[in-house]
C-alpha atoms as a PDB file:
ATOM      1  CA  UNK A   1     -13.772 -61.504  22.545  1.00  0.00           C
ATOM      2  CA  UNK A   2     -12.324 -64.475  24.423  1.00  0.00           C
ATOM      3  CA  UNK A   3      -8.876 -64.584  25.569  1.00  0.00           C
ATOM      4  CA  UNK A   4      -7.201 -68.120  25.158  1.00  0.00           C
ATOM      5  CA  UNK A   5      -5.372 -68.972  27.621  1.00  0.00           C
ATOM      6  CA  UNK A   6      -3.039 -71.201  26.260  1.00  0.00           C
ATOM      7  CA  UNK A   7      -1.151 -68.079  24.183  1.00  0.00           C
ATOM      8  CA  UNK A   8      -0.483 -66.593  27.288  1.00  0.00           C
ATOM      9  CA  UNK A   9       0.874 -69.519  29.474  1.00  0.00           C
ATOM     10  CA  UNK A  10       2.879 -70.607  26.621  1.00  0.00           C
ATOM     11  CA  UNK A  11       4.472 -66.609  26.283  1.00  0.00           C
ATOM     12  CA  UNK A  12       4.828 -66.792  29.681  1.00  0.00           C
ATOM     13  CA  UNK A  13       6.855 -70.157  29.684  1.00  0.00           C
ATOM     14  CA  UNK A  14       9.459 -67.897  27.373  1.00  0.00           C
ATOM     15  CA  UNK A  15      12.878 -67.174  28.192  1.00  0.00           C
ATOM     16  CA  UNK A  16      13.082 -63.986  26.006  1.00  0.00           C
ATOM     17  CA  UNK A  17      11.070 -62.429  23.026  1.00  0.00           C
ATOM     18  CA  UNK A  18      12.659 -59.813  20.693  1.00  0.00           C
ATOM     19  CA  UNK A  19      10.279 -57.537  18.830  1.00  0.00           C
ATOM     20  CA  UNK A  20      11.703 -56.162  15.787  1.00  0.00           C
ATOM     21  CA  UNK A  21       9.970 -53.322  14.365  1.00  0.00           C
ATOM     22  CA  UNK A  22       8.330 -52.339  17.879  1.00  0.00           C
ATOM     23  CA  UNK A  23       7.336 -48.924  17.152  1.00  0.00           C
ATOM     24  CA  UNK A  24       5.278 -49.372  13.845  1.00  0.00           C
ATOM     25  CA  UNK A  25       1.520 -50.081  14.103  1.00  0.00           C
ATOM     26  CA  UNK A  26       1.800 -53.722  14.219  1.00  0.00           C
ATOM     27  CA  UNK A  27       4.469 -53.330  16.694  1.00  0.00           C
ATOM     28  CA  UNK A  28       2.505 -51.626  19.341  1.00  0.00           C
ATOM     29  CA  UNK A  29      -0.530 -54.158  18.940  1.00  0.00           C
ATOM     30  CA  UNK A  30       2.260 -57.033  19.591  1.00  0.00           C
ATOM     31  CA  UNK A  31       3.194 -54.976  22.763  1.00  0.00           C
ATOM     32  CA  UNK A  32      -0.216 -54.291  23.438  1.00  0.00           C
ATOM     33  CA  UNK A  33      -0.977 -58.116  23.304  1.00  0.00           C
ATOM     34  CA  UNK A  34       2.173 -59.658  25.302  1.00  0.00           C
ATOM     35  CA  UNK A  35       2.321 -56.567  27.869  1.00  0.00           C
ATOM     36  CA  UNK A  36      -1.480 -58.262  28.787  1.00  0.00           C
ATOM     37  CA  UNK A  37       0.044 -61.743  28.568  1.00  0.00           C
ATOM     38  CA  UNK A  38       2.777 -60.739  31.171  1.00  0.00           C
ATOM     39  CA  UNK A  39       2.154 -58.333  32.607  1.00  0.00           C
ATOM     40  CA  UNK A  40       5.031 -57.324  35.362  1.00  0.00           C
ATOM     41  CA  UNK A  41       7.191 -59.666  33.578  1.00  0.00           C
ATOM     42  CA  UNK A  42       7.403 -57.876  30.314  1.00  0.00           C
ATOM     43  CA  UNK A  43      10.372 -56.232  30.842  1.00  0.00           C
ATOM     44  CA  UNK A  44      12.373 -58.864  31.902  1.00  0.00           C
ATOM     45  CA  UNK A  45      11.317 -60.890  29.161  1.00  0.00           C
ATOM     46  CA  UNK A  46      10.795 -58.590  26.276  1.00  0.00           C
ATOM     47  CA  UNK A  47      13.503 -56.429  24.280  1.00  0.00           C
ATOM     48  CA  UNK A  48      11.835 -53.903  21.554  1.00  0.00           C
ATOM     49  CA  UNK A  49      13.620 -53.055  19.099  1.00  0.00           C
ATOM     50  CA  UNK A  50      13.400 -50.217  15.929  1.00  0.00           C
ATOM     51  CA  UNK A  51      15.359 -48.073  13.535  1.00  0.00           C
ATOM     52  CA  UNK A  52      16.325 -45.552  16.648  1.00  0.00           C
ATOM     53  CA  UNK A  53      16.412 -45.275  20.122  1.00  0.00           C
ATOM     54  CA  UNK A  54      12.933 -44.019  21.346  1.00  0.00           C
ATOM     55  CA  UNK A  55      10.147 -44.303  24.246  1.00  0.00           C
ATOM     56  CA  UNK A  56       6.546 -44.892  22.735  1.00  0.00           C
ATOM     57  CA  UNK A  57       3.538 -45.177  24.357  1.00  0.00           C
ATOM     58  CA  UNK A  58       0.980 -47.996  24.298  1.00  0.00           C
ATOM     59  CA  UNK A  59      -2.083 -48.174  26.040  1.00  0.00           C
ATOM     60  CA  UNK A  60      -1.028 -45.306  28.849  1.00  0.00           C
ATOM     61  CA  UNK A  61       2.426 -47.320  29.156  1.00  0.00           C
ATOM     62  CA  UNK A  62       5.655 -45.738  28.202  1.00  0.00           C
ATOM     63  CA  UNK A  63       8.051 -48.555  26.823  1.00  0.00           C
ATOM     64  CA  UNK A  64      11.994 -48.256  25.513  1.00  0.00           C
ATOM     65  CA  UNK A  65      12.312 -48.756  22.280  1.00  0.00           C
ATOM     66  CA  UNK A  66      16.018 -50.336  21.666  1.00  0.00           C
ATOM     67  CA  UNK A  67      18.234 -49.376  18.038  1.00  0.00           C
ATOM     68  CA  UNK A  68      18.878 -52.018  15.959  1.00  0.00           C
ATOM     69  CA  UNK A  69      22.098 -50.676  15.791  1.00  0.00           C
ATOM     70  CA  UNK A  70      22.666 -50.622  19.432  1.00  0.00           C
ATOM     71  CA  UNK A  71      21.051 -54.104  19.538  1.00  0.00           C
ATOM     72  CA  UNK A  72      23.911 -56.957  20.148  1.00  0.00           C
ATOM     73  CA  UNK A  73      23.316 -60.554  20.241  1.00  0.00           C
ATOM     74  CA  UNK A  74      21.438 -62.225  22.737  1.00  0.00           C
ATOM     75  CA  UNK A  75      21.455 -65.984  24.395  1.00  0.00           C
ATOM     76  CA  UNK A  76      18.231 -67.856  24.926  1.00  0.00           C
ATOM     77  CA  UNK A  77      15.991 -66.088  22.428  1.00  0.00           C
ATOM     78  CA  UNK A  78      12.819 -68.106  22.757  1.00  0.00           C
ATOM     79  CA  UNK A  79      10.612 -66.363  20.089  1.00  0.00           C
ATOM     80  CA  UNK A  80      11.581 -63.177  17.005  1.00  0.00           C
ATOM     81  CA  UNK A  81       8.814 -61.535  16.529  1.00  0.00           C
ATOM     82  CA  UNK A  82       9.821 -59.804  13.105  1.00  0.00           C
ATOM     83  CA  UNK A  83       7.740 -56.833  11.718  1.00  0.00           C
ATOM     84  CA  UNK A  84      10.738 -54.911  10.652  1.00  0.00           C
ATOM     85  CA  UNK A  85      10.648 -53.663   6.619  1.00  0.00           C
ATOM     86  CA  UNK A  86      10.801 -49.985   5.182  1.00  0.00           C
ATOM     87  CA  UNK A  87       6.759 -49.615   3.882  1.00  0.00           C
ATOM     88  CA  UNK A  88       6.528 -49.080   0.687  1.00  0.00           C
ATOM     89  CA  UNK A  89       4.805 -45.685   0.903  1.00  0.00           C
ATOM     90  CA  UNK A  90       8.701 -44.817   1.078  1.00  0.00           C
ATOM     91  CA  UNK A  91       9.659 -46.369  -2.441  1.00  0.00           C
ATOM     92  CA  UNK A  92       8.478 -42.956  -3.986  1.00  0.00           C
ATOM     93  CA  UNK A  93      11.055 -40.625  -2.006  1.00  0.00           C
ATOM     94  CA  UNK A  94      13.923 -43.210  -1.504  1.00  0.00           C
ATOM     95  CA  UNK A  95      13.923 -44.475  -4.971  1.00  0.00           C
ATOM     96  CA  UNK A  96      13.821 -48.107  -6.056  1.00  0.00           C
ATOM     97  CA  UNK A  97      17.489 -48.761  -6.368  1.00  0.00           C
ATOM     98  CA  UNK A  98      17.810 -47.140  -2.528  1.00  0.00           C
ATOM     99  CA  UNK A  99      14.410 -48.683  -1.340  1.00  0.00           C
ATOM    100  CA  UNK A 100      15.508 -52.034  -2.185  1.00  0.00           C
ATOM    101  CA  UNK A 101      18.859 -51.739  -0.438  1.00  0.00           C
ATOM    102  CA  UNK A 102      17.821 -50.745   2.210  1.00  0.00           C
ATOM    103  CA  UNK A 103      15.657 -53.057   2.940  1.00  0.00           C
ATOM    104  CA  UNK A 104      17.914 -56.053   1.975  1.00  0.00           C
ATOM    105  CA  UNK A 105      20.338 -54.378   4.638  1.00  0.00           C
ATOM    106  CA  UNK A 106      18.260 -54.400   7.324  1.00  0.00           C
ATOM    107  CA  UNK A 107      16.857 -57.588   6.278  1.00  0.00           C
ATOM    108  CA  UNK A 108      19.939 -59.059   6.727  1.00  0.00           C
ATOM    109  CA  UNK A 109      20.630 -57.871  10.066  1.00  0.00           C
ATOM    110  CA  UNK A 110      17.545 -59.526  11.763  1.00  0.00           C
ATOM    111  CA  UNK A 111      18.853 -63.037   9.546  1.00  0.00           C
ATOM    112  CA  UNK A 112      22.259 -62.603  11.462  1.00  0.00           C
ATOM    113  CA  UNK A 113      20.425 -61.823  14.639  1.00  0.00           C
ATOM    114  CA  UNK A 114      18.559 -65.293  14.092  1.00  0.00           C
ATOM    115  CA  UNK A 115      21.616 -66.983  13.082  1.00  0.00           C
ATOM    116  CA  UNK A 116      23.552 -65.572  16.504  1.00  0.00           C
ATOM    117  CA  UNK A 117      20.476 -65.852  18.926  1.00  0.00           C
ATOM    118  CA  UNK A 118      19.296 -69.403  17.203  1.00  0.00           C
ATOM    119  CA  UNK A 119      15.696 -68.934  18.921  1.00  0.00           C
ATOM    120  CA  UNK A 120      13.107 -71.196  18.971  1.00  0.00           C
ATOM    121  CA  UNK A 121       9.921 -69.470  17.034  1.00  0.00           C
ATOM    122  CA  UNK A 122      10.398 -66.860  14.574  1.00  0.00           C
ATOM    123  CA  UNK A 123       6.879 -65.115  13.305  1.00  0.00           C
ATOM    124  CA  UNK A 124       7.717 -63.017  10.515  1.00  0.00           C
ATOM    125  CA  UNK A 125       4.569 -60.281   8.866  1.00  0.00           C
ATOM    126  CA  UNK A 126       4.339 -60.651   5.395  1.00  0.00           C
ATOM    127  CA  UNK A 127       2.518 -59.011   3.096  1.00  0.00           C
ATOM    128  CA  UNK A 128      -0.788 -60.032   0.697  1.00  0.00           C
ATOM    129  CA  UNK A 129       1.643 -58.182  -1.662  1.00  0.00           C
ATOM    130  CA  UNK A 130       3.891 -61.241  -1.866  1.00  0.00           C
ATOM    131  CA  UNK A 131       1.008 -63.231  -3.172  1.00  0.00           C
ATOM    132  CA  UNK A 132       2.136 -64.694  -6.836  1.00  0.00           C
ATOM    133  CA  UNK A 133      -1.372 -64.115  -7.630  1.00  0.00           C
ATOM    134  CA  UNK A 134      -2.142 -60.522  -6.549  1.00  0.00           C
ATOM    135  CA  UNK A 135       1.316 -59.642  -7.722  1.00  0.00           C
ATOM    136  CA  UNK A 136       0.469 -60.660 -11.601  1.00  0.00           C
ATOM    137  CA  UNK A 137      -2.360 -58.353 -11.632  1.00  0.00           C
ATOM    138  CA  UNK A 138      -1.559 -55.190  -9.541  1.00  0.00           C
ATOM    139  CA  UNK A 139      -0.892 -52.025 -10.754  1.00  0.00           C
ATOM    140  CA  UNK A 140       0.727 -50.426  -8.121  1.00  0.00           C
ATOM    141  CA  UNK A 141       4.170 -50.395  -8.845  1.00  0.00           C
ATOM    142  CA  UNK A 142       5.474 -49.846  -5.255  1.00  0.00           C
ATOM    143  CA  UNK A 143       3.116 -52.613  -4.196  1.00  0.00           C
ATOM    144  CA  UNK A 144       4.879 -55.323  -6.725  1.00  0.00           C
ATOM    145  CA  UNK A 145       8.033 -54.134  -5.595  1.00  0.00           C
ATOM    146  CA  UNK A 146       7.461 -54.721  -1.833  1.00  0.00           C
ATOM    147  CA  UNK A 147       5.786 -57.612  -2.941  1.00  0.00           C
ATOM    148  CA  UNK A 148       8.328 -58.921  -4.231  1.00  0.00           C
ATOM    149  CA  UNK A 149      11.310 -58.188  -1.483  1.00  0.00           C
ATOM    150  CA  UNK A 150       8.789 -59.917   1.349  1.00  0.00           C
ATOM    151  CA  UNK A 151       8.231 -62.965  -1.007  1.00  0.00           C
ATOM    152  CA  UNK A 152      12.302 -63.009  -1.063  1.00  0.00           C
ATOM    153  CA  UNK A 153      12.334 -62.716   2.623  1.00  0.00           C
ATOM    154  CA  UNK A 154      10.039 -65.632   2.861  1.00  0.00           C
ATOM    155  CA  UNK A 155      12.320 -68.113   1.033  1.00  0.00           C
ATOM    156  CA  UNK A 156      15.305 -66.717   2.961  1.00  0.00           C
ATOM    157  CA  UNK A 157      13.063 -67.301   6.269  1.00  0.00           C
ATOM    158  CA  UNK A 158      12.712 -70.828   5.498  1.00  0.00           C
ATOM    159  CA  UNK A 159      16.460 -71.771   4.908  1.00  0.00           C
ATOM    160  CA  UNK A 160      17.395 -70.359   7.955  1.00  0.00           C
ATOM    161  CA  UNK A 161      14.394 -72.309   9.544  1.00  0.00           C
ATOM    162  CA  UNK A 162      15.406 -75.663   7.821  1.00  0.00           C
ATOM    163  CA  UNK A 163      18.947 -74.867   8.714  1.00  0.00           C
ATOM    164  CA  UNK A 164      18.759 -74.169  12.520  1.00  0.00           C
ATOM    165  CA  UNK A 165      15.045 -75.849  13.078  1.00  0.00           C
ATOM    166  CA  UNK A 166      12.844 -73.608  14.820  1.00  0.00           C
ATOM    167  CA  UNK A 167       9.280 -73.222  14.048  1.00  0.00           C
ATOM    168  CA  UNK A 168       7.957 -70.254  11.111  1.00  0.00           C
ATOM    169  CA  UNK A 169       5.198 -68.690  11.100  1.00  0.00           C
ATOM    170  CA  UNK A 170       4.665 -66.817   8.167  1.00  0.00           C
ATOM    171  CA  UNK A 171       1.755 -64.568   7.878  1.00  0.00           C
ATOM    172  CA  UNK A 172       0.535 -62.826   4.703  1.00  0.00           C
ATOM    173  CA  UNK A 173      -1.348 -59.694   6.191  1.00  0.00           C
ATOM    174  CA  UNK A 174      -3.945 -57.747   3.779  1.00  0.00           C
ATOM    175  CA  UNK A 175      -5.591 -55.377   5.699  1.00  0.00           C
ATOM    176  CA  UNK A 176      -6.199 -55.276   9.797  1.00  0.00           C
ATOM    177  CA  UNK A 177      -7.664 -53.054  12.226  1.00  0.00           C
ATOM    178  CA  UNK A 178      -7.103 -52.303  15.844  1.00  0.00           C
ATOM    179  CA  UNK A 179      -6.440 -49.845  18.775  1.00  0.00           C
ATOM    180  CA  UNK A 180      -2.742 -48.860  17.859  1.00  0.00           C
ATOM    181  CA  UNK A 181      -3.271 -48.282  14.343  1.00  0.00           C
ATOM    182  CA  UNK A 182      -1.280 -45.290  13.405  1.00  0.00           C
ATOM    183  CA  UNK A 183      -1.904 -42.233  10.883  1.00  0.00           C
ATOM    184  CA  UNK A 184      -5.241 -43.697  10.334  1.00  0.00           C
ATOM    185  CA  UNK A 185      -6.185 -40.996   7.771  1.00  0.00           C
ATOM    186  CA  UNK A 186      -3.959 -43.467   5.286  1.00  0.00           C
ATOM    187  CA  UNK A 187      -5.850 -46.152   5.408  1.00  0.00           C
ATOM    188  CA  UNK A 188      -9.329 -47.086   4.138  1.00  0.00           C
ATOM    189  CA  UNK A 189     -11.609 -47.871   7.403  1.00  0.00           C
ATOM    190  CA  UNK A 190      -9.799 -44.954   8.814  1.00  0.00           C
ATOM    191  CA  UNK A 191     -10.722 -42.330   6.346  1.00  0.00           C
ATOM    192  CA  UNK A 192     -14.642 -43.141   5.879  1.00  0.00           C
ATOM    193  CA  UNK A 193     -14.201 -42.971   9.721  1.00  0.00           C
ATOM    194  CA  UNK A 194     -12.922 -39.287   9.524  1.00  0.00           C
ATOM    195  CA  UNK A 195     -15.110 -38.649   6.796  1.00  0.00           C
ATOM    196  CA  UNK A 196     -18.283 -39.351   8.112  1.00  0.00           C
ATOM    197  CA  UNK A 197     -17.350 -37.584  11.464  1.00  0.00           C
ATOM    198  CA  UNK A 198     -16.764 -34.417   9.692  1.00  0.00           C
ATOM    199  CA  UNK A 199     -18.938 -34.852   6.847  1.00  0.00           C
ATOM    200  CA  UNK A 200     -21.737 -37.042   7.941  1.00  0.00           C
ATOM    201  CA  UNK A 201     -20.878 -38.777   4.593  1.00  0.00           C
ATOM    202  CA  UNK A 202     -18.021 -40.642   2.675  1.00  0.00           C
ATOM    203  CA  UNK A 203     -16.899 -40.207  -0.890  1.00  0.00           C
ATOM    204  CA  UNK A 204     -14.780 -43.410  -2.376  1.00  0.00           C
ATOM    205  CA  UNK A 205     -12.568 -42.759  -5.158  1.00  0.00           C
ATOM    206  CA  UNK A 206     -11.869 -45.935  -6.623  1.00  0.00           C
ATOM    207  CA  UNK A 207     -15.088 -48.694  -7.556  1.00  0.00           C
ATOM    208  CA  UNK A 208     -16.826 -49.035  -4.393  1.00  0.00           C
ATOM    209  CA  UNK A 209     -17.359 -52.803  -5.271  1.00  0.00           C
ATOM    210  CA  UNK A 210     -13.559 -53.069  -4.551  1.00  0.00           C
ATOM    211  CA  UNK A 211     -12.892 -56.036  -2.358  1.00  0.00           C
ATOM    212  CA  UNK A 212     -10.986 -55.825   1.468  1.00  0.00           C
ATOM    213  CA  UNK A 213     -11.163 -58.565   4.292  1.00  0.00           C
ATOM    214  CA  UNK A 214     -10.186 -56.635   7.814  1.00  0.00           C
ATOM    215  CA  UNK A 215      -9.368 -58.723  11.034  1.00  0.00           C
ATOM    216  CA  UNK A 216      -8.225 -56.845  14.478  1.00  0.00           C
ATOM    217  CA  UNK A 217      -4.311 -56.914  14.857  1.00  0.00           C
ATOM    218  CA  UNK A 218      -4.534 -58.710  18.553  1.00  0.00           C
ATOM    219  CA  UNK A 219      -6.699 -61.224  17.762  1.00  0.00           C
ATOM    220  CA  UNK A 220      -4.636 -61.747  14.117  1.00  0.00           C
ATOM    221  CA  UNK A 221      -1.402 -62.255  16.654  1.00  0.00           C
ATOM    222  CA  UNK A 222      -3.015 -64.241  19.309  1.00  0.00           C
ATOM    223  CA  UNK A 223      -3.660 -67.148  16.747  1.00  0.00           C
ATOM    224  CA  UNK A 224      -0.720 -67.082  14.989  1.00  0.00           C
ATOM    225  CA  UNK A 225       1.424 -66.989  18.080  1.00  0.00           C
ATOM    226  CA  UNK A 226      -1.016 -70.279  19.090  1.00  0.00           C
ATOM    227  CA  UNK A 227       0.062 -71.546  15.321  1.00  0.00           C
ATOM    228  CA  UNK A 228       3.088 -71.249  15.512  1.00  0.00           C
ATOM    229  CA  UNK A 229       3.683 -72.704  18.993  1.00  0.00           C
ATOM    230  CA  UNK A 230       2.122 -75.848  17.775  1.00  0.00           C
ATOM    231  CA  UNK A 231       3.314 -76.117  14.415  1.00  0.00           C
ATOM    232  CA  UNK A 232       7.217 -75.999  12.496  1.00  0.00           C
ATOM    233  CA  UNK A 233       6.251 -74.739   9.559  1.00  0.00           C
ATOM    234  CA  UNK A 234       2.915 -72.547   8.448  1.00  0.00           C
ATOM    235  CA  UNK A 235       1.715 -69.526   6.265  1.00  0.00           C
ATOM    236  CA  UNK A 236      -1.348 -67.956   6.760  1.00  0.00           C
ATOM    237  CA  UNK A 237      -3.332 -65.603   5.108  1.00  0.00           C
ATOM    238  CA  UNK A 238      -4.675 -62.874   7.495  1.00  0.00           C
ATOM    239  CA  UNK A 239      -8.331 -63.830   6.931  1.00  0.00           C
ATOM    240  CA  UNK A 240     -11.099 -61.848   8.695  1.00  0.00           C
ATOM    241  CA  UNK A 241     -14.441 -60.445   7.024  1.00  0.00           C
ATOM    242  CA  UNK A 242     -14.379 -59.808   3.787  1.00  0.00           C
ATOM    243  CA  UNK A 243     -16.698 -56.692   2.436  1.00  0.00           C
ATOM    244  CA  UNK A 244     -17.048 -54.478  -0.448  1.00  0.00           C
ATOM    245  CA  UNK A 245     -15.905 -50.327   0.018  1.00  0.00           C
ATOM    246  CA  UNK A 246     -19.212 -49.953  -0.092  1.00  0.00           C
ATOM    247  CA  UNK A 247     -20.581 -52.190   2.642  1.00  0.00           C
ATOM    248  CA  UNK A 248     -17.778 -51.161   4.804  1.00  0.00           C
ATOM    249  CA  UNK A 249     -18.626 -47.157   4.220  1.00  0.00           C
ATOM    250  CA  UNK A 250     -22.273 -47.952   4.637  1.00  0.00           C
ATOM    251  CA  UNK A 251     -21.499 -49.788   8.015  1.00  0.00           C
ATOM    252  CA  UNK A 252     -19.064 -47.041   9.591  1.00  0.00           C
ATOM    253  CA  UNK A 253     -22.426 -44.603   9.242  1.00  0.00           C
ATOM    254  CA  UNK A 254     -24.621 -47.308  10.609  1.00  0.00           C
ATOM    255  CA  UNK A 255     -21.857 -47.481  13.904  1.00  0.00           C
ATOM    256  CA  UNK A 256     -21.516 -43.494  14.061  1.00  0.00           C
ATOM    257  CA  UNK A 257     -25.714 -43.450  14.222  1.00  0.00           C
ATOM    258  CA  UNK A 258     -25.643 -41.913  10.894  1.00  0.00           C
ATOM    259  CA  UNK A 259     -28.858 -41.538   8.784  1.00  0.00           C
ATOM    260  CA  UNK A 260     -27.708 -40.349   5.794  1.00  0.00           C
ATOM    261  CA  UNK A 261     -27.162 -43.435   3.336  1.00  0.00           C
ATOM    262  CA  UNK A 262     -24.445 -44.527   1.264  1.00  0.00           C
ATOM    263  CA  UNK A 263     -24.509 -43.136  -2.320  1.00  0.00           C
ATOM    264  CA  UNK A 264     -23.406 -45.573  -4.939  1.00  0.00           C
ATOM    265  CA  UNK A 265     -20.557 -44.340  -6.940  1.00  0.00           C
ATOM    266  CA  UNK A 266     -20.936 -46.582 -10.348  1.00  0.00           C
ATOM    267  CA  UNK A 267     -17.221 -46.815 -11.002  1.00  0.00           C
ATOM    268  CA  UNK A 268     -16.042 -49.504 -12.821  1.00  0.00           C
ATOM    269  CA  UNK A 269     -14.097 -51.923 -10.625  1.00  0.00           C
ATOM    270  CA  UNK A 270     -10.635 -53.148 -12.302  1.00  0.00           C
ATOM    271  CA  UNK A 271      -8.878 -56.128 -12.451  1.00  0.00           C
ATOM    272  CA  UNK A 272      -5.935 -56.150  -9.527  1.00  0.00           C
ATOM    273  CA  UNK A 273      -8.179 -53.920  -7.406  1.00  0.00           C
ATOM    274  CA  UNK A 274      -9.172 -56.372  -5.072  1.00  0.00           C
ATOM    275  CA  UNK A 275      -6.675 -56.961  -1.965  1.00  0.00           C
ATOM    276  CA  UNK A 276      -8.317 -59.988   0.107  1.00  0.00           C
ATOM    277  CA  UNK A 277      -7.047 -62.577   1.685  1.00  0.00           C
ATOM    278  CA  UNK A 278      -6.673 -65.915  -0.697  1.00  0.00           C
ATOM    279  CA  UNK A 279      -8.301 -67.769   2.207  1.00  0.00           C
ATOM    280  CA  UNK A 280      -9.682 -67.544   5.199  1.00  0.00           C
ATOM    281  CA  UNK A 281      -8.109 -70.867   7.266  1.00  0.00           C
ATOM    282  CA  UNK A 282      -7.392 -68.415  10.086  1.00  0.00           C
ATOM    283  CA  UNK A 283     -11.245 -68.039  10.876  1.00  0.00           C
ATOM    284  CA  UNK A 284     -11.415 -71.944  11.311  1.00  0.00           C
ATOM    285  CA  UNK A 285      -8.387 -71.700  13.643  1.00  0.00           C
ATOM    286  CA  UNK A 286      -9.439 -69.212  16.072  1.00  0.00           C
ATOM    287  CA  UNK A 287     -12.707 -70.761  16.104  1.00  0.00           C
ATOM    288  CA  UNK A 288     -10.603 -74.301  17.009  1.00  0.00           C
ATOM    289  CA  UNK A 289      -8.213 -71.951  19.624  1.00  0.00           C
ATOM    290  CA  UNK A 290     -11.782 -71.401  21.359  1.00  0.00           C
ATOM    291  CA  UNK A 291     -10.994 -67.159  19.576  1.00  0.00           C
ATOM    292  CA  UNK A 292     -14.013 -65.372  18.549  1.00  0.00           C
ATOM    293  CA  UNK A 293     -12.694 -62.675  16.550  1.00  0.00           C
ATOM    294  CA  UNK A 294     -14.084 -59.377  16.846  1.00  0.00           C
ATOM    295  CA  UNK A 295     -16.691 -58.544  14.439  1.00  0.00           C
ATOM    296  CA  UNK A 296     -16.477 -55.529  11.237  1.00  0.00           C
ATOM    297  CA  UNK A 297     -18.690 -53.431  13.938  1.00  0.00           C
ATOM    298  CA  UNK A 298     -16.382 -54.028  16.717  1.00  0.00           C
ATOM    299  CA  UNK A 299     -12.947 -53.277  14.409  1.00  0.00           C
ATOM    300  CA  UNK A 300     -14.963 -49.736  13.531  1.00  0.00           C
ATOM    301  CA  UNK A 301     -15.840 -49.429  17.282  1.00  0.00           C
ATOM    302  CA  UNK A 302     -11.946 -49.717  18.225  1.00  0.00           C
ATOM    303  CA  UNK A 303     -10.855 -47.560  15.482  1.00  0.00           C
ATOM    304  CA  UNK A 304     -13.315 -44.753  16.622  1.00  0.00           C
ATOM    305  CA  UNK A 305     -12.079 -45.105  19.518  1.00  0.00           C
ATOM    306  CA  UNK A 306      -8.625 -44.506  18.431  1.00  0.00           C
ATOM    307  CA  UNK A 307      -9.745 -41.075  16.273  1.00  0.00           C
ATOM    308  CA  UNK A 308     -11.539 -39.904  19.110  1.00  0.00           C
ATOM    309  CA  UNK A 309      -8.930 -40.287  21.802  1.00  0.00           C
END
C-alpha cells in the first residue's frame, strides 16, 4: 500500500483534531492512521473523545479516551472527525422511542461543539443505511431506522457547514475491514474467518449470491481526509471490491491454505439483501491521490491477523 504524503503534511499543518467516537472500531483505525501521521505530536494535537472516560489500546499504544461530558469547548479546532452514533444493534434493547433520543441528544452535542469550536473540516461517517435507495427496500427494521437518523444528521451537517463555511466530508460507509475491527465474530468477513479456522469450512445463512463491497478502514480515511482537504462540500460512498458471500467465503479458505471448497447453498437471494456501495468514485480517487488500496486478500490477511493476535 502506498502512503500519500500529502494527508500527512496537511494533518500535520493542523492546529487541533477532535475525534468523536474514539473508542469504537472506526475510531481506533482513525487513531491508528493520524498516530502514524504524527507521530510524537499526537498528543498535543489530538483530543479523543467517547461516551466515558477510558484508556484503549491501539497498535501496542495506550491512549486517553476523554467524556463527552467532561469535554468543554475548544479554540482553534482545525478538523472534527465525527464517528459518534449509538449502532443500531442497540435499537432492540433501548427501544425505538429511547434509541432515537438518544441519539438526537448526543447528536446535538457534537452540532454545539461545531458551533462553539467553528473548525475548519468536519468528516462525519455515515451510513449506506441512509441511502434513499437501500432504505426503500430493506427489511431490517433497525437498519431503516438508523438509516434514517444519519440521513437527518446529514442535512443538519450541511446547514451548519453552509452557515459557518468549513469543508464536509460526508461518507456513506457499507462495509470495511481493517486491523482494529472489533467483536469481529459480528460481522461477515469476520465470521467465515472464525469459521473456517475452527471448522475448515463456512456455512452462510442468508443467499450466498448476496452482494458486499469491503475497503480497509485506513486507506477509506486516508482519501477522504485528502477529499475533504481539497474540497467544501463532498459525499462519498465507501467503495472498495465488491463480491458475492460466496466469493468472499471461497477466498478466506483460499488465504487460510484451505482445500476444502465452498459448497453452494442455493438460497434464494431477496430483494433489499444487497448492501454495496451505489458507486465506487472513491477507487478513482485513491488511484488519482497516487493510493493503491489494499486488495480483498490483503483485508482477509489483516483481519486474520487481528483473530489470531
Amino acid at each position: 500500500m502506498n502512503k500519500d504524503n500529502s494527508c500527512t503534511s496537511k494533518i500535520n499543518s493542523l492546529n487541533k483534531i477532535v475525534v468523536f467516537g474514539a473508542s469504537g472500531w472506526l475510531g481506533r483505525e482513525c487513531i491508528s492512521l493520524l498516530s502514524r501521521s504524527l507521530q510524537k505530536n499526537f498528543s498535543s494535537k489530538v483530543i479523543l473523545v467517547g461516551s466515558t472516560n477510558k484508556s484503549i489500546k491501539v497498535n501496542q499504544q495506550n491512549y486517553d479516551v476523554t467524556s463527552i461530558d467532561d469535554s468543554g469547548y475548544q479554540t482553534n479546532v482545525d478538523l472534527v472527525i465525527d464517528l459518534a452514533f449509538i449502532t443500531q444493534e442497540k435499537l432492540e434493547q433501548l427501544g425505538e422511542t429511547q434509541y432515537i433520543h438518544l441519539n438526537q441528544e448526543l447528536r446535538k452535542r457534537i452540532y454545539d461543539f461545531i458551533y462553539e469550536s467553528k473548525p475548519k473540516y468536519v468528516y462525519f461517517a455515515s451510513s449506506g443505511a441512509a441511502d434513499i435507495d437501500f432504505m426503500r427496500v430493506t427489511k431490517s427494521y433497525s437498519k431503516r431506522v438508523y438509516g434514517e437518523l444519519k440521513l437527518a444528521s446529514e442535512a443538519e451537517l450541511k446547514n451548519i457547514s453552509q452557515d459557518l463555511e468549513f469543508n464536509l466530508l460526508i461518507n456513506r460507509i457499507w462495509s470495511v475491514t481493517g486491523l482494529q475491527i472489533q467483536d469481529y465474530i459480528k460481522y461477515a468477513i469476520g465470521n467465515f474467518i472464525s469459521q473456517a479456522l475452527s471448522k475448515n469450512e463456512i456455512k452462510i445463512n442468508s443467499s450466498d449470491q448476496v452482494l458486499r463491497s469491503y475497503i480497509d478502514a485506513e486507506d477509506l480515511l486516508q482519501v477522504c481526509f485528502n477529499e475533504l482537504f481539497l474540497n467544501k462540500s463532498s459525499l462519498l460512498n465507501s467503495g472498495g471490491f465488491q463480491t458475492t458471500l460466496f466469493d468472499l467465503a471461497s477466498l478466506v479458505l483460499k488465504v487460510l491454505g484451505s482445500s476444502t471448497a465452498q459448497i453452494p447453498n442455493l438460497i434464494g437471494k431477496e430483494l433489499g439483501d444487497d448492501y454495496v456501495s451505489k458507486d465506487f468514485k472513491l477507487n478513482d480517487l485513491a488511484l488519482q491521490q497516487g493510493l493503491e488500496l489494499q486488495s480483498l486478500e490483503d483485508q482477509i490477511r489483516n483481519i486474520l491477523r487481528t483473530v489470531n493476535s
